[in-house]
C-alpha atoms as a PDB file:
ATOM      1  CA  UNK A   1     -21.365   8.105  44.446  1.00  0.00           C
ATOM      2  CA  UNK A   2     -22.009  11.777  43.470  1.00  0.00           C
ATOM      3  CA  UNK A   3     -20.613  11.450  39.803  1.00  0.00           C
ATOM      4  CA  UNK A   4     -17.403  10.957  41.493  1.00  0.00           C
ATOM      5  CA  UNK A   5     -14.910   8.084  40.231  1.00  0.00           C
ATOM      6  CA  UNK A   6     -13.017   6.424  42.262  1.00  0.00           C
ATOM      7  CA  UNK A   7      -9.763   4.365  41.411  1.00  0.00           C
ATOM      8  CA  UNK A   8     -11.676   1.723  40.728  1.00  0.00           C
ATOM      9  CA  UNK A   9     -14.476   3.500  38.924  1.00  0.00           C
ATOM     10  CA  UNK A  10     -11.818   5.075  36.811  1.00  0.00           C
ATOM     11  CA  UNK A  11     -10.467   1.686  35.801  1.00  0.00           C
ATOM     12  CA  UNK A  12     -13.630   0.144  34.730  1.00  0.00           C
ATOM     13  CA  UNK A  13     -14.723   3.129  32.576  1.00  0.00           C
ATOM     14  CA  UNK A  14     -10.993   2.943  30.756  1.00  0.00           C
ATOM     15  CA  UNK A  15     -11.395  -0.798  30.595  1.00  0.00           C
ATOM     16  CA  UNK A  16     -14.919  -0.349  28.533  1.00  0.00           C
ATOM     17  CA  UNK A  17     -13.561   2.166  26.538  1.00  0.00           C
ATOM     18  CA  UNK A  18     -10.143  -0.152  25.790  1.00  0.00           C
ATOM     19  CA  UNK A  19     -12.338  -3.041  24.622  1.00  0.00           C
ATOM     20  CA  UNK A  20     -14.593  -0.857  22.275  1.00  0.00           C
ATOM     21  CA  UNK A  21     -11.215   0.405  20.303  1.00  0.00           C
ATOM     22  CA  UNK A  22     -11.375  -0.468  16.854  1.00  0.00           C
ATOM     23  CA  UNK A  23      -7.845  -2.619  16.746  1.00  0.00           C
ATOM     24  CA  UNK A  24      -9.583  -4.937  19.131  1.00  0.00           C
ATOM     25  CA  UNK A  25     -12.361  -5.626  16.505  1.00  0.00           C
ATOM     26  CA  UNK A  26     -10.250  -6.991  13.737  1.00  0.00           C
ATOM     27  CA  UNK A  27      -6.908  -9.693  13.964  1.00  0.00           C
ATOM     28  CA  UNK A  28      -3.919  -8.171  12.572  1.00  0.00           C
ATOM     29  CA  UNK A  29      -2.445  -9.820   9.409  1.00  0.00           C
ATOM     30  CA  UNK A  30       0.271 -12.231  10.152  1.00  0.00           C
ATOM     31  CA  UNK A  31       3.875 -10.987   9.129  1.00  0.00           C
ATOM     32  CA  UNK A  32       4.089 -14.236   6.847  1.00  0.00           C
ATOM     33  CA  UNK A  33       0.351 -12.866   5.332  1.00  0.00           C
ATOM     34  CA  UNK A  34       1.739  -9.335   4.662  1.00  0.00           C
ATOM     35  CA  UNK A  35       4.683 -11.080   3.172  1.00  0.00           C
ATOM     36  CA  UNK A  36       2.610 -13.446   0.688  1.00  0.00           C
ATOM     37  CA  UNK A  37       0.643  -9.893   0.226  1.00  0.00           C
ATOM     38  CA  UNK A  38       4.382  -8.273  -1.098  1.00  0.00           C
ATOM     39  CA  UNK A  39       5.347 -11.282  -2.851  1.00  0.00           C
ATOM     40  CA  UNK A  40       2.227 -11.506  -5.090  1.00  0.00           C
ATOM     41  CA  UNK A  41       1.699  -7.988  -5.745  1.00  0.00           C
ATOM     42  CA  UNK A  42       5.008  -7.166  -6.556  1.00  0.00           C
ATOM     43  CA  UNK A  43       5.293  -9.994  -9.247  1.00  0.00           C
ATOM     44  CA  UNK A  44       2.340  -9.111 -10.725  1.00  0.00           C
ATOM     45  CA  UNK A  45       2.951  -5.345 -10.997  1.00  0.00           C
ATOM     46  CA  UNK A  46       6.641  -6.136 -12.014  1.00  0.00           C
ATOM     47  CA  UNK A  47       5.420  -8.881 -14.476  1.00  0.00           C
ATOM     48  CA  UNK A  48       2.118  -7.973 -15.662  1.00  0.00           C
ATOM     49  CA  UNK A  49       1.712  -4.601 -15.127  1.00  0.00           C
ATOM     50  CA  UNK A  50       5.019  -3.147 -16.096  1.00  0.00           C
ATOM     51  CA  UNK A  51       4.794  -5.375 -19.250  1.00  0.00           C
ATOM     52  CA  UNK A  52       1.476  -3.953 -20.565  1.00  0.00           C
ATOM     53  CA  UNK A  53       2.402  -0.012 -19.419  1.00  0.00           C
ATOM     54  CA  UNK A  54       6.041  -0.989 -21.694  1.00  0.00           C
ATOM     55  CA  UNK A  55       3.753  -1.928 -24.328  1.00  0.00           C
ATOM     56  CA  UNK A  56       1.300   1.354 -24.143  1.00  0.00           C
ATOM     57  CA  UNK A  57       4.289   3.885 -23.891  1.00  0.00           C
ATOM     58  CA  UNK A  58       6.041   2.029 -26.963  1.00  0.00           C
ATOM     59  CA  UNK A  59       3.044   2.219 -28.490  1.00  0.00           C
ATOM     60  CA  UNK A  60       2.292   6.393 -27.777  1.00  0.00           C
ATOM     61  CA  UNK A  61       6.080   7.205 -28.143  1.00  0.00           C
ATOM     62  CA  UNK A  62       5.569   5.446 -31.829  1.00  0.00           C
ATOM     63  CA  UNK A  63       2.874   7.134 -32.976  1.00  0.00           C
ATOM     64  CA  UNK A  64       3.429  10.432 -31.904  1.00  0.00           C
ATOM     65  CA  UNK A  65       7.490  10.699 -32.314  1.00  0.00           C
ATOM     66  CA  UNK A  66       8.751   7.662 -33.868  1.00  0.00           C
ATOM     67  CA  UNK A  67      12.803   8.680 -33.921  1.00  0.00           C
ATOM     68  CA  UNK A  68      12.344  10.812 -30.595  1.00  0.00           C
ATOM     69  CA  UNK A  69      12.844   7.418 -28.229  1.00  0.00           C
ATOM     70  CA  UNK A  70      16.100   6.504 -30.454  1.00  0.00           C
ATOM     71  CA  UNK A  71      17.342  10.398 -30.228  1.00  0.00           C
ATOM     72  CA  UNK A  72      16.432  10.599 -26.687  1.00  0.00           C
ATOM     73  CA  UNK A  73      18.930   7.211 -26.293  1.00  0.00           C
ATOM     74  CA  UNK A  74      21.579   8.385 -28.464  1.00  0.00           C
ATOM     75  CA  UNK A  75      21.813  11.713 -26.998  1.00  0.00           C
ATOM     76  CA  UNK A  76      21.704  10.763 -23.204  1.00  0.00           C
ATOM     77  CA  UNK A  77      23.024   6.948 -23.002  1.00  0.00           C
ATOM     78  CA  UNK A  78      21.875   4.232 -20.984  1.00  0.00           C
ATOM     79  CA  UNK A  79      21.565   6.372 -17.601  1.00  0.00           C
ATOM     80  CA  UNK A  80      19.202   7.980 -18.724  1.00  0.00           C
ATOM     81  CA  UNK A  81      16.747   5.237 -20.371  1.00  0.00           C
ATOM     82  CA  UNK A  82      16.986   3.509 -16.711  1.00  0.00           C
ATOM     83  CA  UNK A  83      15.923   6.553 -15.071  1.00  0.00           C
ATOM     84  CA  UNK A  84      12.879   6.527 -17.079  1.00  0.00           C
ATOM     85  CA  UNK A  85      12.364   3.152 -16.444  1.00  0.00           C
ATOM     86  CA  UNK A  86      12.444   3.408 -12.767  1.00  0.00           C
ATOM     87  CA  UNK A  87       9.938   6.382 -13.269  1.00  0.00           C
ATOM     88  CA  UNK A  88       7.696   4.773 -14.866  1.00  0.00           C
ATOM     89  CA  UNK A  89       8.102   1.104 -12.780  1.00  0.00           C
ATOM     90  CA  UNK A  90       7.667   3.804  -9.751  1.00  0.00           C
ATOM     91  CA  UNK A  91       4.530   5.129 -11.565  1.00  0.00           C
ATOM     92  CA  UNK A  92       3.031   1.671 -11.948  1.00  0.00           C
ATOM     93  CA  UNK A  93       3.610   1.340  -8.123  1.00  0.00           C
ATOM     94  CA  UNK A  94       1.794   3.996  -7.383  1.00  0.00           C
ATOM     95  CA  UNK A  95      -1.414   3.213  -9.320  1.00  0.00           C
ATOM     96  CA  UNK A  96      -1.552  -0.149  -8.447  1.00  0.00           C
ATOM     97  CA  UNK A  97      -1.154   0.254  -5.141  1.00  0.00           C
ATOM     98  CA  UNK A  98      -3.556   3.224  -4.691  1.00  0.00           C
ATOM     99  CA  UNK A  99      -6.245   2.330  -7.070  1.00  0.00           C
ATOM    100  CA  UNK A 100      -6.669  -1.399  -6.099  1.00  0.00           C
ATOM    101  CA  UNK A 101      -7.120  -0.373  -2.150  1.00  0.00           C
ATOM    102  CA  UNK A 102      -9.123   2.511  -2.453  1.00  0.00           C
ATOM    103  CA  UNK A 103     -11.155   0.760  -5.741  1.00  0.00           C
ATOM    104  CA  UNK A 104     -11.386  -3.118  -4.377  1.00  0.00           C
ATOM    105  CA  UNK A 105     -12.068  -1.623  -0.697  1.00  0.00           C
ATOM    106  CA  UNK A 106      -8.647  -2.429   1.005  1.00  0.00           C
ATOM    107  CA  UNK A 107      -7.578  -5.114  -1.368  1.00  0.00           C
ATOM    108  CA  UNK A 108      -5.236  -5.777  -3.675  1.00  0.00           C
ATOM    109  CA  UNK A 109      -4.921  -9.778  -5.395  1.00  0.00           C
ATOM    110  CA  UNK A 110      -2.158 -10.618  -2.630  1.00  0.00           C
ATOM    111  CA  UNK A 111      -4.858  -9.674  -0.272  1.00  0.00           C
ATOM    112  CA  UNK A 112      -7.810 -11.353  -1.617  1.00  0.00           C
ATOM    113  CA  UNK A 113      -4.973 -14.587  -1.913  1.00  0.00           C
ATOM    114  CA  UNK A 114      -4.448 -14.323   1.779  1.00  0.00           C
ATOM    115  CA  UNK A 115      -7.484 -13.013   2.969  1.00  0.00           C
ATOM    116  CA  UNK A 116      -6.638  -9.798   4.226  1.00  0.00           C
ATOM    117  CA  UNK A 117      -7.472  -6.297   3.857  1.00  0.00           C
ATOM    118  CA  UNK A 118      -6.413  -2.677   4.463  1.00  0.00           C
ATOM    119  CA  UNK A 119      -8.373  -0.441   6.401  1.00  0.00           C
ATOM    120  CA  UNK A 120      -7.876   2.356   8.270  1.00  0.00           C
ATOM    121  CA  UNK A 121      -7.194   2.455  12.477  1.00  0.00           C
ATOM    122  CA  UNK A 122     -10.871   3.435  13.369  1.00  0.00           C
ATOM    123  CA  UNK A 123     -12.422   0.368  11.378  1.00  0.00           C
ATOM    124  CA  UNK A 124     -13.477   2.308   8.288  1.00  0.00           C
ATOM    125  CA  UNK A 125     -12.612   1.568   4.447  1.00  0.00           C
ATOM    126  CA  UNK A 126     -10.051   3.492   3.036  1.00  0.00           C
ATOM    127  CA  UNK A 127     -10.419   6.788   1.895  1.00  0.00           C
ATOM    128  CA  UNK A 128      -8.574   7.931  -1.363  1.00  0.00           C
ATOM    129  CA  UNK A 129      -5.981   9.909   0.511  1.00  0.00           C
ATOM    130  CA  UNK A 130      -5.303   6.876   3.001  1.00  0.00           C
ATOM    131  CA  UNK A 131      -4.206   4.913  -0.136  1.00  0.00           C
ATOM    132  CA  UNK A 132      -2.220   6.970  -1.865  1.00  0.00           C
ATOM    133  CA  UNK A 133      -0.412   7.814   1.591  1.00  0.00           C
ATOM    134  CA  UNK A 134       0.128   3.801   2.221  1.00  0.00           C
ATOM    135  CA  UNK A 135       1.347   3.753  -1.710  1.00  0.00           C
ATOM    136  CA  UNK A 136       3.482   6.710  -1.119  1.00  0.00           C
ATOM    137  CA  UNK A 137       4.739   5.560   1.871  1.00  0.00           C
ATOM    138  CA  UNK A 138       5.960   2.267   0.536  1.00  0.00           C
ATOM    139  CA  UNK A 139       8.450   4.341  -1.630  1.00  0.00           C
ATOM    140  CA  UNK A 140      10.883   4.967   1.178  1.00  0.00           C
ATOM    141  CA  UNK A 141      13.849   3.786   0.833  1.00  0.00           C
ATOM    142  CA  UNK A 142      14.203   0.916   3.096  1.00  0.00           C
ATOM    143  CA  UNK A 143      10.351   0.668   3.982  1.00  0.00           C
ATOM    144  CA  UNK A 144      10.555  -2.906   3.658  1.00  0.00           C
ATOM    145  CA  UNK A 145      12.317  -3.698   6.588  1.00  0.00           C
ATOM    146  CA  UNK A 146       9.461  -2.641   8.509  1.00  0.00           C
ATOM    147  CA  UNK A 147       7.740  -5.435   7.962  1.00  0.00           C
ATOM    148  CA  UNK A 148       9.546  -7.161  10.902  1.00  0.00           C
ATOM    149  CA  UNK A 149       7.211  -5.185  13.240  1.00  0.00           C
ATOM    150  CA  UNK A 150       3.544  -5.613  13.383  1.00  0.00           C
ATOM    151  CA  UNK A 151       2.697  -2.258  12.053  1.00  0.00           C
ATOM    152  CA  UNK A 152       4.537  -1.128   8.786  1.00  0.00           C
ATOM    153  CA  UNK A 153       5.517   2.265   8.512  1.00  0.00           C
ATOM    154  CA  UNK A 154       3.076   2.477   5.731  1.00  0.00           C
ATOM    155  CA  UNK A 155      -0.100   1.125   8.264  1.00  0.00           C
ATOM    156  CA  UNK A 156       1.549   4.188  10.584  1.00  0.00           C
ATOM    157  CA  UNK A 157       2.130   6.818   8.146  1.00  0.00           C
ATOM    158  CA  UNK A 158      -1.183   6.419   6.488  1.00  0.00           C
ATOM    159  CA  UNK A 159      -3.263   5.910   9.958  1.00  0.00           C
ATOM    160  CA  UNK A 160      -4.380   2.344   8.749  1.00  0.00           C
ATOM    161  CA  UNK A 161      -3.933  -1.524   9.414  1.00  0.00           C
ATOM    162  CA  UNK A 162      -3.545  -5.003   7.505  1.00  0.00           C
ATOM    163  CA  UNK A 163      -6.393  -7.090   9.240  1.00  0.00           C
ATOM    164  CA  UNK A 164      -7.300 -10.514   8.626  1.00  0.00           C
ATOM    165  CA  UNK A 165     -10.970 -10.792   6.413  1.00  0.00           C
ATOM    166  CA  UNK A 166     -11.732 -14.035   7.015  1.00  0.00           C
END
């Protein structure tokens, strides 16, 4: 055949190449998995994390300015306390997220619950950047409801997938 394709050549060349693509090596998370995956994480960074970073910043804020926390509410109200609590609940989201994937290798403890992992499209772990991006990512206001299509806009941002481990 000369190095020529033909139609049919063509079509068996792109089929071989199609099967060796990386999303057909893995089985995608389920959308009830990735769910589970939210719901633990979320009550343990809510629950457990958020209480011991309260306890650490009470703690610091103590010892280094005692009356600055009660000037700091007297002078700018209750808006203002929230706002620092979102920071800082926003701040715990970010660590968790990004230092459990990239640290643990793609998992977090809803992951390890359900047996799933992050990784990125090509098959690889996840590099540092890949985390954060997925943790970033997940700060979008109405990110969430992405999770009613296979592929979060976190897993597209962030160039990676939710695959099943085991």
């Amino acid at each position: 055949m000369n190095g020529t394709f033909t139609n049919d050549d063509t079509a068996k060349e792109d089929l071989l190449v199609f099967e060796e693509h990386p999303l057909f090596q893995f089985t995608l998370a389920t959308q009830w998995q990735r769910f589970a995956n939210w719901l633990v994480d979320n009550l343990l960074m809510r629950y457990g994390l958020s209480y011991f970073t309260g306890i650490a910043v009470g703690f610091i804020i103590s010892e280094l300015a005692p009356g600055a926390f009660y000037s700091f509410i007297r002078d700018n109200g209750a808006g203002a306390v929230i706002l620092l609590l979102y920071l800082m609940g926003v701040i715990n989201y970010l660590i968790y997220y990004t230092l459990c994937e990239k640290l643990f290798r793609g998992y977090t403890l809803g992951k390890l619950i359900t047996g799933t992992r992050a990784i990125r499209q090509d098959g690889q772990e996840l590099t540092f950047k890949n985390a954060l991006l997925r943790s970033l990512s997940r700060l979008v206001p109405f990110e969430i409801l992405s999770g009613f299509s296979p592929m979060t806009w976190h897993d597209q941002w962030s160039g990676t997938m939710v695959v099943q481990s085991r």
